[in-house]
C-alpha atoms as a PDB file:
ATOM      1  CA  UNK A   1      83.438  10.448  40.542  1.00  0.00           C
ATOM      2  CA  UNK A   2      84.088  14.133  39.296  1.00  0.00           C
ATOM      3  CA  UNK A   3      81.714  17.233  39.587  1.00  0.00           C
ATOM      4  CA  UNK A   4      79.909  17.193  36.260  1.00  0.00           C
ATOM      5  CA  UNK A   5      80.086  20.069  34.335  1.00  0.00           C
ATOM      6  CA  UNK A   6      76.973  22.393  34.890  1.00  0.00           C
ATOM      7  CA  UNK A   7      77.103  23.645  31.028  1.00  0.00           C
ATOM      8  CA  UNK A   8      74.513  21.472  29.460  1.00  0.00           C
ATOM      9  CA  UNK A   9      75.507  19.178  26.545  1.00  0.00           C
ATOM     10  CA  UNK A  10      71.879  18.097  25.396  1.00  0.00           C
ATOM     11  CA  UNK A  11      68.611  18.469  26.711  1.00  0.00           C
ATOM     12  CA  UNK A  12      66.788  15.291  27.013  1.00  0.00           C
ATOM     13  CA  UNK A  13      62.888  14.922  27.654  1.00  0.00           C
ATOM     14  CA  UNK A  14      62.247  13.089  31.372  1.00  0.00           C
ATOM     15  CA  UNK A  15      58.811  12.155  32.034  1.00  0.00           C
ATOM     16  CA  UNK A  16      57.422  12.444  35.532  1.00  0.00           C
ATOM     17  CA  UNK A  17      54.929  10.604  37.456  1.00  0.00           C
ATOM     18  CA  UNK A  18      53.261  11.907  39.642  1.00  0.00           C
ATOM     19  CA  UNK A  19      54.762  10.459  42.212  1.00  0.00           C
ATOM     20  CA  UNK A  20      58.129  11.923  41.141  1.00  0.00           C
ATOM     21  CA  UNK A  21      56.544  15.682  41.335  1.00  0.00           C
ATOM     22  CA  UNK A  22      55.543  15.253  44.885  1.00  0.00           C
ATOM     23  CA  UNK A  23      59.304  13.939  45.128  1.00  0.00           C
ATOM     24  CA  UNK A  24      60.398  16.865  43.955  1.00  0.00           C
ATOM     25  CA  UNK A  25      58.384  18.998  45.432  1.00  0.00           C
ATOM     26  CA  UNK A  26      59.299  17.779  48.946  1.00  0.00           C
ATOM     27  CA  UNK A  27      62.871  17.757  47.969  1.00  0.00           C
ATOM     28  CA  UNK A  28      62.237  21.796  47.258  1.00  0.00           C
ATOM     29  CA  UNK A  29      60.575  22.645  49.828  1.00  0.00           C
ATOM     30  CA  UNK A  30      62.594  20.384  52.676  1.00  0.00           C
ATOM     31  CA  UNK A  31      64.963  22.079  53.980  1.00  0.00           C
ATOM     32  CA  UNK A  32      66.639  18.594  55.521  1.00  0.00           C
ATOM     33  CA  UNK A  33      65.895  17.021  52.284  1.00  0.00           C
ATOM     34  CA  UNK A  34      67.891  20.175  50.180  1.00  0.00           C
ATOM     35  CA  UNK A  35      71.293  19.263  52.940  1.00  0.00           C
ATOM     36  CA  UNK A  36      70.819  15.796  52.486  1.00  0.00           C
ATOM     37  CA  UNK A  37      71.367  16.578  48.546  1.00  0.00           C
ATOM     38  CA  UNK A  38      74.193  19.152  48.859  1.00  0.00           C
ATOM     39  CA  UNK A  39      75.772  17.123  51.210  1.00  0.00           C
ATOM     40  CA  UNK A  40      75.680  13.973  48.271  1.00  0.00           C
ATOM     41  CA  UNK A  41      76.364  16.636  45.917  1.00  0.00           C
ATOM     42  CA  UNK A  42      77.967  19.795  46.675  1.00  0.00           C
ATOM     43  CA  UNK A  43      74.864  21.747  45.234  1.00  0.00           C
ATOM     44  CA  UNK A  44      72.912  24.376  47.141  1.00  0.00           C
ATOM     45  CA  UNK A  45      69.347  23.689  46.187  1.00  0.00           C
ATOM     46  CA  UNK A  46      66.804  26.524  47.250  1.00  0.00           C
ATOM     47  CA  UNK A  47      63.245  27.047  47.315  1.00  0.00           C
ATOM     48  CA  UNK A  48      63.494  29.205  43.966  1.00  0.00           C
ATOM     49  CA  UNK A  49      65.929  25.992  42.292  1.00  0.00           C
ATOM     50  CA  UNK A  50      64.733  25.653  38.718  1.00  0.00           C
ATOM     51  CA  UNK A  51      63.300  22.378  37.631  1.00  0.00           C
ATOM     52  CA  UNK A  52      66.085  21.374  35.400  1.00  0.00           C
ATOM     53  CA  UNK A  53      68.973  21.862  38.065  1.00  0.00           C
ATOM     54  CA  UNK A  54      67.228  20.138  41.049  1.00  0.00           C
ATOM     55  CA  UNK A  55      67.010  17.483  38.303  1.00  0.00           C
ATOM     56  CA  UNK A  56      70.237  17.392  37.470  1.00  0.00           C
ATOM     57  CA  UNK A  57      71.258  17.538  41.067  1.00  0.00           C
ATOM     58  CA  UNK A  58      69.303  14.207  41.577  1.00  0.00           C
ATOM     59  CA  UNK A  59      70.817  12.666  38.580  1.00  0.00           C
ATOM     60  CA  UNK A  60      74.040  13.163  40.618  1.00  0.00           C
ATOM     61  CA  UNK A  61      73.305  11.811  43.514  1.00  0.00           C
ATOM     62  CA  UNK A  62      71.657   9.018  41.971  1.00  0.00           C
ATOM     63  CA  UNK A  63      74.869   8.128  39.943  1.00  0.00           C
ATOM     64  CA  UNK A  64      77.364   9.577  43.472  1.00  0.00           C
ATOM     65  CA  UNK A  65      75.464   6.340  44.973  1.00  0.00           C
ATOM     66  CA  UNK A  66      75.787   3.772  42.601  1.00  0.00           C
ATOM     67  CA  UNK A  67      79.684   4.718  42.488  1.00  0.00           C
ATOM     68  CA  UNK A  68      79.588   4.991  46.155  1.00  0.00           C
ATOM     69  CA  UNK A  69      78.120   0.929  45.959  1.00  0.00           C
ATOM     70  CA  UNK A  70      80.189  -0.325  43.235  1.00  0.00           C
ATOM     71  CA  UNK A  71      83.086   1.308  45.439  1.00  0.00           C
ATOM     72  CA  UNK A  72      81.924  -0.506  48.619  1.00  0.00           C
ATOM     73  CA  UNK A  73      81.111  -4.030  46.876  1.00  0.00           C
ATOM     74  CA  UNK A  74      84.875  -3.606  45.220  1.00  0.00           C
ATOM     75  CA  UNK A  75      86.128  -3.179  48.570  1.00  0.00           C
ATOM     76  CA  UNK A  76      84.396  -5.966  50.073  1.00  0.00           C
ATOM     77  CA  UNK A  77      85.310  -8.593  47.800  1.00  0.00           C
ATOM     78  CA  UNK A  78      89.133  -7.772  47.970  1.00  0.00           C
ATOM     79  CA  UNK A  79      88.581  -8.162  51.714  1.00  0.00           C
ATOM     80  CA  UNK A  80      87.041 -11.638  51.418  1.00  0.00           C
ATOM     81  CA  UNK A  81      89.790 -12.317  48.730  1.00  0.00           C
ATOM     82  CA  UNK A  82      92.609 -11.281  51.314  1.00  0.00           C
ATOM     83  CA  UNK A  83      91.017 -13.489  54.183  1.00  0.00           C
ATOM     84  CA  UNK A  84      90.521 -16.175  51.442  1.00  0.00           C
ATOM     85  CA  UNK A  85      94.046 -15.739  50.762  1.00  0.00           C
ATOM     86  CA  UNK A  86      95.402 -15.282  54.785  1.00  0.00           C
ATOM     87  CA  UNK A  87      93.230 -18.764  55.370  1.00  0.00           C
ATOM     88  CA  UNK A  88      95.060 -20.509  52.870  1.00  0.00           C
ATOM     89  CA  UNK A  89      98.422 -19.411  53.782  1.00  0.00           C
ATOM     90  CA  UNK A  90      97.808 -20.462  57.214  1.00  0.00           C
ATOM     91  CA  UNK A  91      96.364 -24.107  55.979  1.00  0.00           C
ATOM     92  CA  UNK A  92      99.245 -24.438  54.074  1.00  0.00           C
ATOM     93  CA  UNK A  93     101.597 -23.651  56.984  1.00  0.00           C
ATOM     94  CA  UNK A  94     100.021 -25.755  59.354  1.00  0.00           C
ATOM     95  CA  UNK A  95     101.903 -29.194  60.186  1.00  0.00           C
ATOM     96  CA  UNK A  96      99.302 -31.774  58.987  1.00  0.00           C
ATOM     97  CA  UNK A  97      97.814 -34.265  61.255  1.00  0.00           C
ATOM     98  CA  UNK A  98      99.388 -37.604  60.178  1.00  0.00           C
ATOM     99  CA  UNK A  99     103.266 -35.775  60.713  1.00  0.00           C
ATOM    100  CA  UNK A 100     103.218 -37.225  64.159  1.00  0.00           C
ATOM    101  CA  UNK A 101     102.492 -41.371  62.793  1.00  0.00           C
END
């Protein structure tokens, strides 16, 4: 997924529980919790962050994860597709058991 542009296309309302405002607000003030999200995003979040950008910086690491799952799950199944495959190549080259009647 690419770095999204940081010059704002629209501005959309976002309502917040309170729940997600003590989110935030840990997130802010955590400094383990603002490397976690730089790391995910390549963002350095401070103390002094505006709302709207730790916002956005959530938004995406919220969509860098789903990617990062879809990626995973993609990668799975062509593994179980490729040992589907192997096992059948190997059934199909084995001598079957009434050959020897």
């Amino acid at each position: 997924m690419e770095t999204v542009d940081r010059s704002p296309a629209t501005r959309k309302s976002l309502p917040l529980s309170e729940r997600d405002l003590r989110d935030l607000a840990v997130l802010r003030g955590s400094e383990a919790h603002r490397a976690a999200l730089a790391e995910l995003t390549h963002v350095h979040i401070s103390e002094t962050t505006s709302e709207a950008v730790l916002l956005q910086t959530v938004l995406e690491a919220g969509l860098k994860a789903v990617a990062d799952l879809v990626e995973a799950d993609g990668y799975a199944r062509i593994a179980h597709e490729v040992v589907h495959e192997d096992r059948q190549a190997v059934a199909r080259r084995r001598r079957p058991s009434w050959a020897d009647e």
